[in-house]
Protein backbone atom coordinates (compact mmCIF):
# COMPACT_ATOMS: atom_id res chain seq x y z
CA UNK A 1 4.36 -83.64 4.10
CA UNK A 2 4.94 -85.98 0.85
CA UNK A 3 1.91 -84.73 -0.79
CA UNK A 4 2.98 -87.43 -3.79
CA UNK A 5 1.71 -90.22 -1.86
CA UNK A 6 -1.47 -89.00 -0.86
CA UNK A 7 -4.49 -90.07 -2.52
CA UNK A 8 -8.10 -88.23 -2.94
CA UNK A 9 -11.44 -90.33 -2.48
CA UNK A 10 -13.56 -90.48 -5.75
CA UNK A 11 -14.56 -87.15 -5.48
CA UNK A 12 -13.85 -83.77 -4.11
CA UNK A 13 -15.82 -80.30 -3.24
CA UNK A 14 -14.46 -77.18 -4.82
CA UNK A 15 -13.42 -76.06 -1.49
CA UNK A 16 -11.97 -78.97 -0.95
CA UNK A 17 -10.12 -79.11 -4.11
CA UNK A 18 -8.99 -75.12 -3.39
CA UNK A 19 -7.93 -75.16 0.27
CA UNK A 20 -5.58 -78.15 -0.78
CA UNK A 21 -4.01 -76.57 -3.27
CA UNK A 22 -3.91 -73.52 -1.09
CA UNK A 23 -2.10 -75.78 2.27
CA UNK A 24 0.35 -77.47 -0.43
CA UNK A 25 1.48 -73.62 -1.50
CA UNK A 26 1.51 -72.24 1.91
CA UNK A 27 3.53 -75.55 3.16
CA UNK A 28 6.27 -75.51 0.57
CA UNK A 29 8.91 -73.55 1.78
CA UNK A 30 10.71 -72.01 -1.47
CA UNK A 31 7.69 -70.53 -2.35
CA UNK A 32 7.37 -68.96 0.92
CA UNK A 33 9.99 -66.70 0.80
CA UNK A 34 10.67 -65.76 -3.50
CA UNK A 35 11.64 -62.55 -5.07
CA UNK A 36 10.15 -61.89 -8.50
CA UNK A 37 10.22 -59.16 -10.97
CA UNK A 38 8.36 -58.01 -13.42
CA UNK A 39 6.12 -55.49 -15.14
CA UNK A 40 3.07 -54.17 -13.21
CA UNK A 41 0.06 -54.01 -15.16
CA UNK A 42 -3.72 -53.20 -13.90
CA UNK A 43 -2.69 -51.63 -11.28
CA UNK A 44 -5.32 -50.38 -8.95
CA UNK A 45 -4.96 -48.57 -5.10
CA UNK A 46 -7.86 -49.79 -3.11
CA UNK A 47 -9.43 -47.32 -0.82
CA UNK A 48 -8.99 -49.81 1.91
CA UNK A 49 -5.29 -49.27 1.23
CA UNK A 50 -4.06 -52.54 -0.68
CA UNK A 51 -2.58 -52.67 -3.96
CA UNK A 52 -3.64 -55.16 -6.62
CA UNK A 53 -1.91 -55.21 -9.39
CA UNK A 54 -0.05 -58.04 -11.91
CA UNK A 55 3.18 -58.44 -12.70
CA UNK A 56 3.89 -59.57 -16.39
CA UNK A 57 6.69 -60.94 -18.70
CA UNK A 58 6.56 -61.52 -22.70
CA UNK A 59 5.09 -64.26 -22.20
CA UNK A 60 2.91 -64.93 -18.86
CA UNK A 61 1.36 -62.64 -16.23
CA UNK A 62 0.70 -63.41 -12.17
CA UNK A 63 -1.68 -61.44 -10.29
CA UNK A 64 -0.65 -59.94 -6.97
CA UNK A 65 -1.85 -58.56 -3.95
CA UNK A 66 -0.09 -56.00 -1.27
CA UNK A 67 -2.39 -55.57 1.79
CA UNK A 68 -2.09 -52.28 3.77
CA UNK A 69 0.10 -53.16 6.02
CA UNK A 70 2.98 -53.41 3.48
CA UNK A 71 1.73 -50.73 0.91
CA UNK A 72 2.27 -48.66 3.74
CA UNK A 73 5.97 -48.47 3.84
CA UNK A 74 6.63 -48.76 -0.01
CA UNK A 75 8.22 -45.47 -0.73
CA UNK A 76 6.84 -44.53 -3.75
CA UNK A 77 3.25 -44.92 -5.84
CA UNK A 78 3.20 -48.03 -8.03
CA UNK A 79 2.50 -47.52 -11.63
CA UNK A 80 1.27 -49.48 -15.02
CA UNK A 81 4.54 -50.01 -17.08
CA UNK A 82 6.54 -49.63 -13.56
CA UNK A 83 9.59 -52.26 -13.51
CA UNK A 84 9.53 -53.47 -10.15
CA UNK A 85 11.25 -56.33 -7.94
CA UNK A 86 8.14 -58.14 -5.49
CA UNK A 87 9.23 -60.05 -2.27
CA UNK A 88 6.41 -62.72 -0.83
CA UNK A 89 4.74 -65.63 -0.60
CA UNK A 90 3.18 -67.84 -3.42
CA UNK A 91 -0.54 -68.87 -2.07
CA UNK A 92 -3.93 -69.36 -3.35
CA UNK A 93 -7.26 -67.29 -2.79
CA UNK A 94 -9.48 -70.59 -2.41
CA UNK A 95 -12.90 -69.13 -2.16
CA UNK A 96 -11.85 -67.73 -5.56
CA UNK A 97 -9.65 -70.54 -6.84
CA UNK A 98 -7.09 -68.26 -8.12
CA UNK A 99 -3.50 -68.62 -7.25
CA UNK A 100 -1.51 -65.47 -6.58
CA UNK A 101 1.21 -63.52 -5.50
CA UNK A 102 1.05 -61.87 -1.75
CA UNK A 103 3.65 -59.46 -1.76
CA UNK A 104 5.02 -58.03 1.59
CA UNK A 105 8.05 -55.18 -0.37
CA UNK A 106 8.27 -53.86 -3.61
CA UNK A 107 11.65 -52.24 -5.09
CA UNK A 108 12.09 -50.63 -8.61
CA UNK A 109 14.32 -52.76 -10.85
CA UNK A 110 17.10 -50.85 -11.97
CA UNK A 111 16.08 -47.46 -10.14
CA UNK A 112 16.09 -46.38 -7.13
CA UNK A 113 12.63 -45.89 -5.37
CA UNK A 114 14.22 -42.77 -3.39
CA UNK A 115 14.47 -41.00 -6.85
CA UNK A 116 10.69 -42.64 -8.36
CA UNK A 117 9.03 -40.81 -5.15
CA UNK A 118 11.18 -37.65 -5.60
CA UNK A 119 9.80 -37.66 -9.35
CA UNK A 120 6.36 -38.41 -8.42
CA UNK A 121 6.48 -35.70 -5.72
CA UNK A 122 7.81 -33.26 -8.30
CA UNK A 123 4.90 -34.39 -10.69
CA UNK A 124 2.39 -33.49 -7.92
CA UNK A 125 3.92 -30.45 -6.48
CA UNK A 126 3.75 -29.02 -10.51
CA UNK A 127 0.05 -30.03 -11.07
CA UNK A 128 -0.53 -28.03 -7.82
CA UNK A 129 0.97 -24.97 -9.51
CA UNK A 130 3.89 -24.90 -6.42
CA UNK A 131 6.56 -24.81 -8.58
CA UNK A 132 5.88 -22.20 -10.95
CA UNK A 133 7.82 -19.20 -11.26
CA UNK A 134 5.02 -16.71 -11.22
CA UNK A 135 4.05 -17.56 -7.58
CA UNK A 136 7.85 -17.14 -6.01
CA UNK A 137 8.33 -13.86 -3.86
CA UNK A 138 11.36 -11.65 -4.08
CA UNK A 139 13.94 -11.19 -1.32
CA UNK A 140 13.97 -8.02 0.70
CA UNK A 141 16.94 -5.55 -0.76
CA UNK A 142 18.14 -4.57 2.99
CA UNK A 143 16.69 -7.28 5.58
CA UNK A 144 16.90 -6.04 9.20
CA UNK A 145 16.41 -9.88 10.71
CA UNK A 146 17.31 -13.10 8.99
CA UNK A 147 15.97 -16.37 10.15
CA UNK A 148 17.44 -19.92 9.64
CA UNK A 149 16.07 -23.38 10.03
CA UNK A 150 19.02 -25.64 10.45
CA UNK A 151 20.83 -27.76 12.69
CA UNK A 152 22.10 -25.80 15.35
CA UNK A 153 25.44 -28.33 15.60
CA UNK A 154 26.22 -28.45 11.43
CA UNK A 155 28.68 -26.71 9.58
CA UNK A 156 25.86 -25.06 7.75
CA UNK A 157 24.93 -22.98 10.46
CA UNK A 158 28.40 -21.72 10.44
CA UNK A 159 28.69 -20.91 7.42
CA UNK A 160 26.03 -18.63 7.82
CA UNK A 161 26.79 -16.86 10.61
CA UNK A 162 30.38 -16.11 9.15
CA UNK A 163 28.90 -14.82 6.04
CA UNK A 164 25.99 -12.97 7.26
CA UNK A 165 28.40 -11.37 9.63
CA UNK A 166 31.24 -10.52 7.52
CA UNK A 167 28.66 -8.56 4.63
CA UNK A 168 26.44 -7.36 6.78
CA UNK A 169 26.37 -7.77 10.60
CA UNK A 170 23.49 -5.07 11.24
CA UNK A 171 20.86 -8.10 10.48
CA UNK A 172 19.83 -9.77 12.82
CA UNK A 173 20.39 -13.47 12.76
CA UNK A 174 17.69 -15.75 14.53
CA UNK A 175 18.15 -19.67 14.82
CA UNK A 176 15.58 -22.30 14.97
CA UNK A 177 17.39 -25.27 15.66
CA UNK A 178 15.49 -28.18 13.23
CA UNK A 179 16.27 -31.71 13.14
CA UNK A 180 17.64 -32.55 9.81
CA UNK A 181 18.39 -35.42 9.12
CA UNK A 182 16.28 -39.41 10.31
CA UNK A 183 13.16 -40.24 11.21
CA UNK A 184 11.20 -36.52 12.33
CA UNK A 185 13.03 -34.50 10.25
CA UNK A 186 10.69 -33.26 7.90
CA UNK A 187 8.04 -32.31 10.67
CA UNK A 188 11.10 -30.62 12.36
CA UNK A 189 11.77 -28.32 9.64
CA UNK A 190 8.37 -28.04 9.30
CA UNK A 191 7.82 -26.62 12.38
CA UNK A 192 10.73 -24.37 12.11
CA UNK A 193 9.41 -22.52 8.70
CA UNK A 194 5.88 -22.10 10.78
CA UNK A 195 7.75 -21.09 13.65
CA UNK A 196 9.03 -17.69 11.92
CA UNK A 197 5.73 -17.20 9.68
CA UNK A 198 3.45 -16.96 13.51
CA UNK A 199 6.38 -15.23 15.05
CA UNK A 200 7.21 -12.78 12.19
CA UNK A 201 10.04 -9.78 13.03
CA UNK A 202 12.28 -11.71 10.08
CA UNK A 203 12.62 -10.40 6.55
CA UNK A 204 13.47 -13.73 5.10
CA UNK A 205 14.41 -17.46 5.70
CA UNK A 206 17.07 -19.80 5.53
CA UNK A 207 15.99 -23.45 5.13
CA UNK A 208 19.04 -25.96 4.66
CA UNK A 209 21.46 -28.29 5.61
CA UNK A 210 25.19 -29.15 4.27
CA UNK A 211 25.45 -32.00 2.14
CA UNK A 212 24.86 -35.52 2.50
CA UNK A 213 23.54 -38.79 0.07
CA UNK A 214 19.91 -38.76 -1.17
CA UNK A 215 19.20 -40.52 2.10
CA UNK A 216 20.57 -37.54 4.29
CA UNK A 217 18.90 -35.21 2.63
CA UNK A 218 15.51 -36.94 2.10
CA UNK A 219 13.54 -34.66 4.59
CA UNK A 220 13.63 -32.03 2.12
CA UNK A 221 12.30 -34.28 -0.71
CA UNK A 222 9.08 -34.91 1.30
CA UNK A 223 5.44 -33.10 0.92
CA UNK A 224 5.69 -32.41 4.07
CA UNK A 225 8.89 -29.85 4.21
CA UNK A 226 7.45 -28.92 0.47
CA UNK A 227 3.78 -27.39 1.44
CA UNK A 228 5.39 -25.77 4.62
CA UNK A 229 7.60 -23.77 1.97
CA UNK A 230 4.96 -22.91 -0.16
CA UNK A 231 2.46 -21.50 2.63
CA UNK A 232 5.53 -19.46 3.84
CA UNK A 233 4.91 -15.47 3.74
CA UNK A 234 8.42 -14.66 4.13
CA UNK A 235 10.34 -15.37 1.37
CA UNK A 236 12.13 -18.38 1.77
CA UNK A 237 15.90 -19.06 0.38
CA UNK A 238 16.61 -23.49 -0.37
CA UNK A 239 20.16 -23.99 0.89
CA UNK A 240 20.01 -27.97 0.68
CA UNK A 241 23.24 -29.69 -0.01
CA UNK A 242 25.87 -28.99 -2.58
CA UNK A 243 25.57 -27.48 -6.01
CA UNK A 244 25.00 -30.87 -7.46
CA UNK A 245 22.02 -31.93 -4.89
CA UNK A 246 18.61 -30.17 -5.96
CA UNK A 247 15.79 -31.22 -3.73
CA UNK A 248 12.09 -30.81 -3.86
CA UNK A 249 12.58 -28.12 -1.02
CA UNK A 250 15.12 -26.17 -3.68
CA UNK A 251 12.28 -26.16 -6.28
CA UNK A 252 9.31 -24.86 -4.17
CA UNK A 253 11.53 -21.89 -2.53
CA UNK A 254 11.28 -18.72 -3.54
CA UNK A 255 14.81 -18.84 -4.00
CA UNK A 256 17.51 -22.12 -4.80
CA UNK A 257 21.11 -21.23 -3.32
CA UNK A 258 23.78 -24.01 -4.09
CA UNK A 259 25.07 -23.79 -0.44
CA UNK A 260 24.37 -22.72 2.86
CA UNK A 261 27.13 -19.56 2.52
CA UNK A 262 25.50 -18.59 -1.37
CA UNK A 263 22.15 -18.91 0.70
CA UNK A 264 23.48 -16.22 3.27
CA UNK A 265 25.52 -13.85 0.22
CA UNK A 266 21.79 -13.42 -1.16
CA UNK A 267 19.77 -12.93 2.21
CA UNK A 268 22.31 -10.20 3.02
CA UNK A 269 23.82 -7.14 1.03
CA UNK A 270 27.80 -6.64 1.20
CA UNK A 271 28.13 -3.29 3.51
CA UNK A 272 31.12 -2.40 1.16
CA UNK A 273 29.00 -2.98 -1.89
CA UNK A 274 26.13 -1.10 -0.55
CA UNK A 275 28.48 1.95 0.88
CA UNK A 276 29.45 2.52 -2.75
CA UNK A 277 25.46 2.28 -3.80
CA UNK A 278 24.31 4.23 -0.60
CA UNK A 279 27.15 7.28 -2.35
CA UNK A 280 26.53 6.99 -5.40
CA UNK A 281 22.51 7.52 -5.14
CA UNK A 282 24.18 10.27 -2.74
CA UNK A 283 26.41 12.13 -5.37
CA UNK A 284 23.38 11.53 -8.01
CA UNK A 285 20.80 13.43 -5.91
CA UNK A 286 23.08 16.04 -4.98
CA UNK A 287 23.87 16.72 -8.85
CA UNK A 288 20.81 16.61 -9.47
CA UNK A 289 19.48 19.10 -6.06
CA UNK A 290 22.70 21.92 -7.17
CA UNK A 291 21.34 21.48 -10.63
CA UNK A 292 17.90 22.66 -9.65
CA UNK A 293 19.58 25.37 -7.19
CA UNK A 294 21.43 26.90 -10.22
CA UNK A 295 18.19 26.74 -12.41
CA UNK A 296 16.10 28.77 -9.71
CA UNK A 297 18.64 31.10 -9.04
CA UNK A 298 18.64 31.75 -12.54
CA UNK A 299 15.25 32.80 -12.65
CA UNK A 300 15.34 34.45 -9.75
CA UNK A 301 17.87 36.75 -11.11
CA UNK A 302 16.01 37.42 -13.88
CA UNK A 303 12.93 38.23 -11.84
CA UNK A 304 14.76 40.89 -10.13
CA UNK A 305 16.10 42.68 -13.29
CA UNK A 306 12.26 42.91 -14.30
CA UNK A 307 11.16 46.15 -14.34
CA UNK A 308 8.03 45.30 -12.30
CA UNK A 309 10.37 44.81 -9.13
CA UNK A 310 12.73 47.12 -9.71
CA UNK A 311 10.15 50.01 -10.26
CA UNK A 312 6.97 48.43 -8.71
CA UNK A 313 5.12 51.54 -8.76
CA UNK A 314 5.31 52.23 -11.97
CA UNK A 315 3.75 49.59 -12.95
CA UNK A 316 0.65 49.87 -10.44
CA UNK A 317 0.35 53.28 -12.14
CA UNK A 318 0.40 52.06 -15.76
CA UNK A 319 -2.69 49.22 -14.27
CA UNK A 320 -4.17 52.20 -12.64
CA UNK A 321 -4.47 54.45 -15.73
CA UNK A 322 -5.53 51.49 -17.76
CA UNK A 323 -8.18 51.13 -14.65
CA UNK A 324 -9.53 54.48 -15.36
CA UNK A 325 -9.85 54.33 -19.17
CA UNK A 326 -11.64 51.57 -19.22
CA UNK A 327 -14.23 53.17 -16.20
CA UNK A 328 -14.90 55.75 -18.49
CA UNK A 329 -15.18 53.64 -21.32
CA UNK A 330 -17.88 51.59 -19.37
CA UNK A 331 -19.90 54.97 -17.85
CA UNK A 332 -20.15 56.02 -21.76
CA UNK A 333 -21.48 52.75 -22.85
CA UNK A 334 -24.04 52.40 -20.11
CA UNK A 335 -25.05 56.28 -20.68
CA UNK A 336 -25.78 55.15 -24.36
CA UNK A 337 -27.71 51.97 -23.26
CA UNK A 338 -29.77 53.99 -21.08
CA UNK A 339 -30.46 56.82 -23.85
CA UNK A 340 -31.39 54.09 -26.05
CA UNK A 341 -33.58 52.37 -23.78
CA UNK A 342 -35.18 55.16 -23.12
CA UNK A 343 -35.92 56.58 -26.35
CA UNK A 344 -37.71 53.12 -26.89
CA UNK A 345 -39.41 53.28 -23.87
CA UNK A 346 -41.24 56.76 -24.77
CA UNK A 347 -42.06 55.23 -28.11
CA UNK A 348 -43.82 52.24 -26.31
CA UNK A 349 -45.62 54.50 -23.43
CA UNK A 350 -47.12 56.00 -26.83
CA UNK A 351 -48.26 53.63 -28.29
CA UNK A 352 -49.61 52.26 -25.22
CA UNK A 353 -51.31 55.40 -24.34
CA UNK A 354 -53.31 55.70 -28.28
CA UNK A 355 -54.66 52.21 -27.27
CA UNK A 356 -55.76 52.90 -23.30
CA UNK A 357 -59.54 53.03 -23.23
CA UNK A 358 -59.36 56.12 -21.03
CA UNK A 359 -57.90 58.27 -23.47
CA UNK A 360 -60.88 57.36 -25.97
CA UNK A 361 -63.35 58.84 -23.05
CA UNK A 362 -61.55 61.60 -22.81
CA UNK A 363 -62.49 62.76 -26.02
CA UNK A 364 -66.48 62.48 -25.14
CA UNK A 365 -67.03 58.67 -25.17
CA UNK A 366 -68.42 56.23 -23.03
CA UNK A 367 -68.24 52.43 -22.96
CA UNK A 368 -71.78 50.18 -22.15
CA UNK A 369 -71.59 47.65 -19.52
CA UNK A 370 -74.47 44.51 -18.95
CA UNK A 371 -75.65 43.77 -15.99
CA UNK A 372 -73.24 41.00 -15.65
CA UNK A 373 -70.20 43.22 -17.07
CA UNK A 374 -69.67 42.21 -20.42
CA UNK A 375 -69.17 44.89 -22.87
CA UNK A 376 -72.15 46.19 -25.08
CA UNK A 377 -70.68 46.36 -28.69
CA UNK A 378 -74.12 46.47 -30.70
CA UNK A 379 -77.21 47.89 -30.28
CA UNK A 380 -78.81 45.55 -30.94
CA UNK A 381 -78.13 43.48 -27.99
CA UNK A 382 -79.50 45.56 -25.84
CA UNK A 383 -83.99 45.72 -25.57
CA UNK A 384 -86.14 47.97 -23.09
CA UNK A 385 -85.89 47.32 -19.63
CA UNK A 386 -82.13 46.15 -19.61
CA UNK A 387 -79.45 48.05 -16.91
CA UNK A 388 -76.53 49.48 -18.35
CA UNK A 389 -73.69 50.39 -16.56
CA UNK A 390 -71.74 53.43 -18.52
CA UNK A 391 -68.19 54.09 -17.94
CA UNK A 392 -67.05 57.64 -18.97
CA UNK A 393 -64.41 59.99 -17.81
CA UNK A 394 -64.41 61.01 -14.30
CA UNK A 395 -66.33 57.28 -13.43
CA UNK A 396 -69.91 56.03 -14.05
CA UNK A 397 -72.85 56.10 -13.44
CA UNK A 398 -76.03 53.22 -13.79
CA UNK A 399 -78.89 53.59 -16.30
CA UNK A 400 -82.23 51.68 -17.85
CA UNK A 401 -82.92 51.24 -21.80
CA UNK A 402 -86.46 52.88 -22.74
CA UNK A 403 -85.74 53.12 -26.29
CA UNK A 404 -83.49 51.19 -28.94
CA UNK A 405 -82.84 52.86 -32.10
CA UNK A 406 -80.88 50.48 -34.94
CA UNK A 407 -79.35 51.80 -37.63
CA UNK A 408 -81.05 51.45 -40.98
CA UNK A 409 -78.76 49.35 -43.21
């Protein structure tokens, strides 16, 4: 349409005004189809799933939208400062009246967005703590089973079995044949390192593949492959690529080997190697157990040059003797303690007996009792009429007051 030649009445609606300008931008065909780049700015992740964000230049700025459908398949989180290259469609948001950018892809200018998502993944992973050295687990010294997530056709599998057999062939080696490489791959190996944890009977894992470009080996640079390696309770050994390729997968693992045959050198000990080890730890003990030998027999020699078991009853006789000296030593003491003791006790009984009321009636006197057995001390207590009760020697005997004589004072 010539939109040149057309001609408005003497006045239009807003709407009207905006949905024009909106049909002349979605009817002109370069701006259908335009690559841009720029600088995002603002940017801001709806939870619905669409990105809004602007792209800027030194001198102007565009705003842009990505709906869900598109954000979707961008491989890697869009930031502020981010250098990107948009693909879309130039239209206009009339109910708004703002004209816009509706992207549909989104590409880093100048880097790769493979290697921004790897970085952001690494960022994550590290905030999460999963790639801190404190939380890897050490490999089993001596591993009696072995098990490998790997393609099943590779060379890497190969290379494993060769070396695992050639150092030490009394592991045993079990397979899980993963998917590696494409679309599934990730899940695949996945499912392999869960495999082995619900299974258990292996000492420690294999996880790898030979090497390949960053697009080979991308399922090992997913979150996926990542948190399967970190919730792994066997220790888990990264054999991803060559020594130059270090994935996500190598960073989480308890372990980073260079290749799939350095992976298999440190799941397995060298027989050879740990022959020599096994005799050495041998020849030590066995110093150490003719070392104690000669001590004891040592003292055993000098036990039996000891007088006590060369003449054992000699010395029960010298014990025996001491035995008796010191019985007589205790029958003297306790004869003493018992003269002593009673000595004291005749000196008490004496005592005792110049203070016992009976002795004091023996000699003629008598002691008053009232009627309600107190003791009569005075005289003058006492009036006509009152019953005594008189204790003398030999008993007593019950009596009435007729007269009470006081002493003149």
């Amino acid at each position: 349409m010539d939109y040149s030649q057309m001609r408005f009445p003497s006045a239009l609606t807003v709407t009207e005004l905006n949905k024009y300008v909106k049909d002349v931008l979605d009817t002109n065909p370069p701006l259908t189809d335009v690559f841009i780049k720029g600088e995002i700015s603002n940017f801001k992740a709806h939870y619905s799933g669409h990105f809004y964000f602007s792209l800027k230049d030194t001198e102007s700025a565009l705003k842009c939208v990505m709906f869900r459908s598109s954000a979707s398949s961008v491989g890697f989180m869009p930031e502020d400062g981010m250098k990107v290259i948009a693909h879309g469609r130039v239209s206009a948001y009339w109910q708004g009246g703002v004209y816009q950018f509706y992207a549909d892809s989104l590409e880093p200018d100048g880097v790769g967005a493979m290697h921004i998502a790897v970085e952001q993944l690494k960022k994550k992973l590290s905030e999460m703590g999963l790639l801190d050295e404190g939380r890897k687990k050490p490999l089993p010294k001596i591993p009696s089973a072995v098990g490998v997530v790997t393609s099943p056709t590779g060379a890497a599998v190969r290379d494993i079995i060769n070396v695992c057999g050639r150092r030490f062939p009394f592991a045993e080696l079990v397979i899980y044949p993963a998917q590696v490489q494409g679309e599934g791959a990730a899940e695949s190996v996945a499912a392999g390192i869960e495999y082995f944890n619900k299974r258990g009977g292996v000492d420690v894992l294999i996880v790898g593949r030979g090497g390949g470009s960053i697009e080979d080996l991308w399922a090992f640079n997913t979150e996926t492959v990542a948190l399967a390696v970190s919730r792994s309770q066997i220790p888990v050994i990264s054999a991803v690529g060559h020594e130059t390729d270090v994935t996500v997968c190598d960073l989480v693992a308890d372990r980073r080997a260079p290749t799939p045959s350095a992976a298999a050198e440190l799941a397995v000990p060298e027989t050879e190697r740990l022959k020599v080890q096994i005799n050495n730890i041998v020849s030590r003990e066995s110093a150490i157990l003719l070392r104690k030998i000669g001590e004891l027999s040592e003292r055993l020699e000098q036990y039996s040059r000891s007088k006590v078991l060369r003449t054992p009853d000699a010395a029960v006789n010298d014990r025996q003797q001491t035995l008796d000296a010191l019985c007589d030593r205790l029958e003297l003491a306790q004869k003493n303690l018992l003269g002593k003791n009673e000595a004291m006790l005749k000196s008490v009984s004496g005592a005792l007996s110049a203070l016992n009321p009976l002795s004091v009636l023996s000699r003629g006197y008598s002691a008053a009792f009232s009627a309600d057995g107190r003791v009569i001390k005075n005289a003058a207590d006492l009036s006509v009429g009152d019953r005594l009760k008189l204790r003398m020697l030999g008993g007593s005997v019950d009596a009435s007051v007729d007269n009470v004589q006081l002493d003149e004072k």
